[in-house]
Protein backbone atom coordinates (compact mmCIF):
# COMPACT_ATOMS: atom_id res chain seq x y z
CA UNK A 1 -2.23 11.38 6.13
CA UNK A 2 -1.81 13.07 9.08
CA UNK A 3 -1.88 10.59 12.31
CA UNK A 4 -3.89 12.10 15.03
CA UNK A 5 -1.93 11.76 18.37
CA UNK A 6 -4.12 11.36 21.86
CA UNK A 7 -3.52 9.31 25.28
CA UNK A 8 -5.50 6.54 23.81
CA UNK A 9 -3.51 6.81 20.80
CA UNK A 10 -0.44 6.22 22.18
CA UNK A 11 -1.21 3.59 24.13
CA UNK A 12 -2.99 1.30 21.38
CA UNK A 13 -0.08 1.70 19.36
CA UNK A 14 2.88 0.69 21.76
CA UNK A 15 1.14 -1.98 22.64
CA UNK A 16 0.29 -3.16 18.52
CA UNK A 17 4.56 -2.28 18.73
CA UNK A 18 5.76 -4.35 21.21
CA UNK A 19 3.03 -7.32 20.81
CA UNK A 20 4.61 -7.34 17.01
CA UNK A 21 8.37 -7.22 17.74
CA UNK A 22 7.59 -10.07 20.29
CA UNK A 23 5.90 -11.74 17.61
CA UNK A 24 8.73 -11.16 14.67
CA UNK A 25 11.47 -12.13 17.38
CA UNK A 26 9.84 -15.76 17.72
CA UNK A 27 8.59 -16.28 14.28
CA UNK A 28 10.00 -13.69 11.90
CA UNK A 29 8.09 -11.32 10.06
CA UNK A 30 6.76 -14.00 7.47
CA UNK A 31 4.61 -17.31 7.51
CA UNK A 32 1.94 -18.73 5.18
CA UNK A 33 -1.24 -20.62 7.05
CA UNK A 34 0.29 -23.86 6.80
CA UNK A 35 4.16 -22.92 8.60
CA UNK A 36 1.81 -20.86 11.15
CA UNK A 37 -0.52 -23.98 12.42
CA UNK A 38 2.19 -26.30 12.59
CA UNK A 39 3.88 -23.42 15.04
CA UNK A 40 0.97 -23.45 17.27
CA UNK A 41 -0.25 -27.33 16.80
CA UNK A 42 3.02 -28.81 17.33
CA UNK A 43 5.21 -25.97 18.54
CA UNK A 44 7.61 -26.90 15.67
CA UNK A 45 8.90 -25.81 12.40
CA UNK A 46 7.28 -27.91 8.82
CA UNK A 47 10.43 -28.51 7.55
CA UNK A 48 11.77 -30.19 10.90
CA UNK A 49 13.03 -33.83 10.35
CA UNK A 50 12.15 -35.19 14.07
CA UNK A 51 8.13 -34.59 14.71
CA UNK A 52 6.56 -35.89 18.00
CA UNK A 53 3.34 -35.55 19.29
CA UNK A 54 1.76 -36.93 22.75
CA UNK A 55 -0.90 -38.71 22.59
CA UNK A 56 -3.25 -36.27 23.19
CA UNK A 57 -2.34 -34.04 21.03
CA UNK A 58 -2.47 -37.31 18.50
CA UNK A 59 -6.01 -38.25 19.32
CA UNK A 60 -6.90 -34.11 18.40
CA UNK A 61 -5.64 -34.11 15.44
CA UNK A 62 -6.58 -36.94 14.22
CA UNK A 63 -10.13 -36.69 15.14
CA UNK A 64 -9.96 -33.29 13.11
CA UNK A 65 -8.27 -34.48 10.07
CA UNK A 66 -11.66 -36.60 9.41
CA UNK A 67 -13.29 -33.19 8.29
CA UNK A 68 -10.22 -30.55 7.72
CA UNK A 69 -7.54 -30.66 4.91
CA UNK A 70 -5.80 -28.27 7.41
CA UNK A 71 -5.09 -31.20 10.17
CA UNK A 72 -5.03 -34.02 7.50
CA UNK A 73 -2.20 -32.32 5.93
CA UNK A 74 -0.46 -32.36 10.01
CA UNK A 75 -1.27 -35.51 10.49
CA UNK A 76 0.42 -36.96 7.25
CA UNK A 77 3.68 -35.02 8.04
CA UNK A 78 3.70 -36.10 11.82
CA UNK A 79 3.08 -39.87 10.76
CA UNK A 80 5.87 -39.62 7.86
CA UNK A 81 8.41 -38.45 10.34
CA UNK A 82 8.08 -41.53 12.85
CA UNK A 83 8.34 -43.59 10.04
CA UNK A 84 11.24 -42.33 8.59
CA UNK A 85 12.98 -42.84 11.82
CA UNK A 86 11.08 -46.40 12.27
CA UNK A 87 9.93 -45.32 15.80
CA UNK A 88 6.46 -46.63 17.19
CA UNK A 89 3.98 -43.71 16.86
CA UNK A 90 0.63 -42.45 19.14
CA UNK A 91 -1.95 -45.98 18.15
CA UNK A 92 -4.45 -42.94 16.98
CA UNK A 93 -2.11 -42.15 14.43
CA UNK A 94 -1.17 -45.29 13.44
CA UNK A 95 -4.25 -46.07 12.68
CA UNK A 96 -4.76 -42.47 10.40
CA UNK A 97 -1.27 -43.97 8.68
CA UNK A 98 -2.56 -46.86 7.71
CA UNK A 99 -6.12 -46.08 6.63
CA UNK A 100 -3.96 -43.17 4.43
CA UNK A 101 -1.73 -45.55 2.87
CA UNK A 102 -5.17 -48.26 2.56
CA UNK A 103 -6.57 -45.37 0.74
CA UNK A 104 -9.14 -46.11 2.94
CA UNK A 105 -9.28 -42.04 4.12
CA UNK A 106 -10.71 -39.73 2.06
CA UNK A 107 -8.77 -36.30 2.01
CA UNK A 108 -10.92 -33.57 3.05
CA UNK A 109 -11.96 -31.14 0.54
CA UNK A 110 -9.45 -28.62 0.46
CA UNK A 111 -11.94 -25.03 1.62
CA UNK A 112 -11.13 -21.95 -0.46
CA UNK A 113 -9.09 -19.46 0.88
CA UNK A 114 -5.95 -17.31 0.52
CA UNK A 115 -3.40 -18.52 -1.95
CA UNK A 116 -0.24 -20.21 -0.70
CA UNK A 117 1.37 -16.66 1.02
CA UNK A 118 4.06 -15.88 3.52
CA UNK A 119 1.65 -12.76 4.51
CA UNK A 120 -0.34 -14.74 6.47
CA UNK A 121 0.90 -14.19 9.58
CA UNK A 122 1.30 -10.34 8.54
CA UNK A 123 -2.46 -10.41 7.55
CA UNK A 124 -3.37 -12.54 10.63
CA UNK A 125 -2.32 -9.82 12.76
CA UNK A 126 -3.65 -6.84 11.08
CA UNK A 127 -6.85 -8.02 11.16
CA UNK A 128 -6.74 -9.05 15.62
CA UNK A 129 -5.50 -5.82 16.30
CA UNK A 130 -7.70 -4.07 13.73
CA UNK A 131 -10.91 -6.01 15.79
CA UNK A 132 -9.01 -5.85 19.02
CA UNK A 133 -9.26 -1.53 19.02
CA UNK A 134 -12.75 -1.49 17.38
CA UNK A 135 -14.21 -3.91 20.00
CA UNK A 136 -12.20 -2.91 23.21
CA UNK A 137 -11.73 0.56 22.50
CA UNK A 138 -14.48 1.67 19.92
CA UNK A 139 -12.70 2.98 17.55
CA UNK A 140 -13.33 3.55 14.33
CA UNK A 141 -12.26 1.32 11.75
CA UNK A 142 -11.50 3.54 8.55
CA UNK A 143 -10.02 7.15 8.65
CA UNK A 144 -12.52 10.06 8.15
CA UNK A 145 -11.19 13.03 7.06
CA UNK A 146 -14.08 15.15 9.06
CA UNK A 147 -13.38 13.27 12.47
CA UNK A 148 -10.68 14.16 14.65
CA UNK A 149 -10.60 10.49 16.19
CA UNK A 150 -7.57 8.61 15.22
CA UNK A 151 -8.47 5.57 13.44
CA UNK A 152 -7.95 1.30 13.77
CA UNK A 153 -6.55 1.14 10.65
CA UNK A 154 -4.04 4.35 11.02
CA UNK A 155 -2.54 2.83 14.66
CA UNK A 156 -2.02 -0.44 13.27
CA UNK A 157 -0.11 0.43 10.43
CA UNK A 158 2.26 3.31 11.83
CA UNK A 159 2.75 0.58 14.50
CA UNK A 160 3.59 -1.91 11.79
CA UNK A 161 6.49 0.77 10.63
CA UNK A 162 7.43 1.21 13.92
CA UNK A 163 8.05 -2.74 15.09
CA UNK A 164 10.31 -2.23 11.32
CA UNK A 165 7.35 -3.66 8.89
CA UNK A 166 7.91 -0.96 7.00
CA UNK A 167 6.00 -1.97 4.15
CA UNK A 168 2.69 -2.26 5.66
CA UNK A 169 0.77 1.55 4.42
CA UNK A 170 -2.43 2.31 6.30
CA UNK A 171 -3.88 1.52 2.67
CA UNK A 172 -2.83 -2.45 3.15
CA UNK A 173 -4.36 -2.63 6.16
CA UNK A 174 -7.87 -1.63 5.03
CA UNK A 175 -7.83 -3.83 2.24
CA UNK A 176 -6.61 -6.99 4.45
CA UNK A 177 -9.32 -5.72 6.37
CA UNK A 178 -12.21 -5.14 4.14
CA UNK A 179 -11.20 -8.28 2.43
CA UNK A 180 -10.66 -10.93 5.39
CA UNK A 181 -14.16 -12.77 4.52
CA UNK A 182 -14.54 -12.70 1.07
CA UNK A 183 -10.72 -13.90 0.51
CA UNK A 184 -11.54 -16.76 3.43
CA UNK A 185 -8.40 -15.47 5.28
CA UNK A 186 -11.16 -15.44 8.07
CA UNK A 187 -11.62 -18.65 8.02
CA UNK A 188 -7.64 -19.41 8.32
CA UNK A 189 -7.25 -16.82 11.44
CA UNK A 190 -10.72 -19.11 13.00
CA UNK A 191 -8.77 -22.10 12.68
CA UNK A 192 -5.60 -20.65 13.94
CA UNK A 193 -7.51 -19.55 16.97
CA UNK A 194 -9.29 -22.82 17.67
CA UNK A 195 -5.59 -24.47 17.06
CA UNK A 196 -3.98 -22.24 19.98
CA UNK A 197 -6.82 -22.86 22.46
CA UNK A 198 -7.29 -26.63 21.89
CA UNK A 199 -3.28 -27.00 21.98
CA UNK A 200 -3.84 -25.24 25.44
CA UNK A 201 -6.14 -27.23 27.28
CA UNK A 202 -4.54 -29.70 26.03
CA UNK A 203 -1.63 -28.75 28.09
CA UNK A 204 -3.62 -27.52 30.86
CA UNK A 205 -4.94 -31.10 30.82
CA UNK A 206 -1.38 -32.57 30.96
CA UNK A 207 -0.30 -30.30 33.92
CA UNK A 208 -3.34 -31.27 35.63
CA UNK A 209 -2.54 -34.75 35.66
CA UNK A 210 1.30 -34.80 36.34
CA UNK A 211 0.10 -33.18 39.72
């Protein structure tokens, strides 16, 4: 396929470039759903032995893991690692420990979606840049032979090869595209999303009061 250059072009895919290598410098070029919301909930690694949370952050998730397997599963990890190191713990999440342990918490129903994956954050950012150019810059999704326009899917995967993803073909990046509903990875990126702005006004909140 021949890529199409043009002004526009060009400066889609350098960004799409440099927002990845930023990207693959902090958290590699793989993560599943599960290592990429305890990144942005807790700013920390799954596998980490020492897991703190302030309080606020405590009384979030919490609230959340009444309805979401997602946060349940967060919660249960953060309230396992104060106890292995026998240190008091947020009262909110005390509270989630012991109803847990009570088996007086029912786990949330696990919704459908992707299977375990480390492409997630690979698919997570196909499909935001993918939306990004169509709804910023209008362009079209797919490539048409008969236009001359340079399509989403064609920037985002040469820019892919570029940031040294090499394995990501324009043809990958339609199908992560075309499927992202019907898979329910669109439901994972939504909750990734709502994770990274409630962990910032969270923070916001913080900063406001330490003034």
């Amino acid at each position: 396929m021949k890529f199409k250059e043009g002004i526009i072009a060009d400066l889609a895919r350098a960004h799409v470039r440099e927002t990845l290598i930023q990207v693959f410098q902090v958290l590699g070029t793989e993560g599943s759903f599960e290592q990429v919301m305890f990144q942005v909930l807790l700013g920390c690694d799954i596998e980490d032995e020492k897991i703190r949370v302030s309080d606020e952050l405590a009384k979030f998730i919490t609230a959340e893991a009444d309805e979401s397997y997602e946060y349940y599963k967060v919660c249960r990890t953060v309230a396992w690692s104060y106890m292995c190191d026998s240190e008091d713990m947020p009262e909110c999440l005390y509270v989630f420990a012991t109803r847990v342990m009570l088996l007086d918490h029912n786990r949330p129903r696990k919704l459908r979606g992707p299977r375990r994956s480390n492409n997630f954050l690979r698919d997570f950012w196909i499909c935001q840049f993918v939306k990004d150019l169509k709804n910023h810059l209008e362009m079209q999704v797919y490539h048409n032979p008969k236009s001359q326009n340079v399509s989403a899917c064609e920037i985002v995967s040469k820019a892919f090869g570029e940031a040294g993803y090499t394995m990501v073909s324009y043809d990958t990046v339609e199908t992560v595209w075309k499927r992202r509903h019907k898979s329910g990875l669109q439901r994972q990126i939504n909750e990734i999303l709502r994770a990274l702005d409630a962990r910032a006004a969270i923070e916001l909140g913080a900063e406001g009061m330490g003034k």
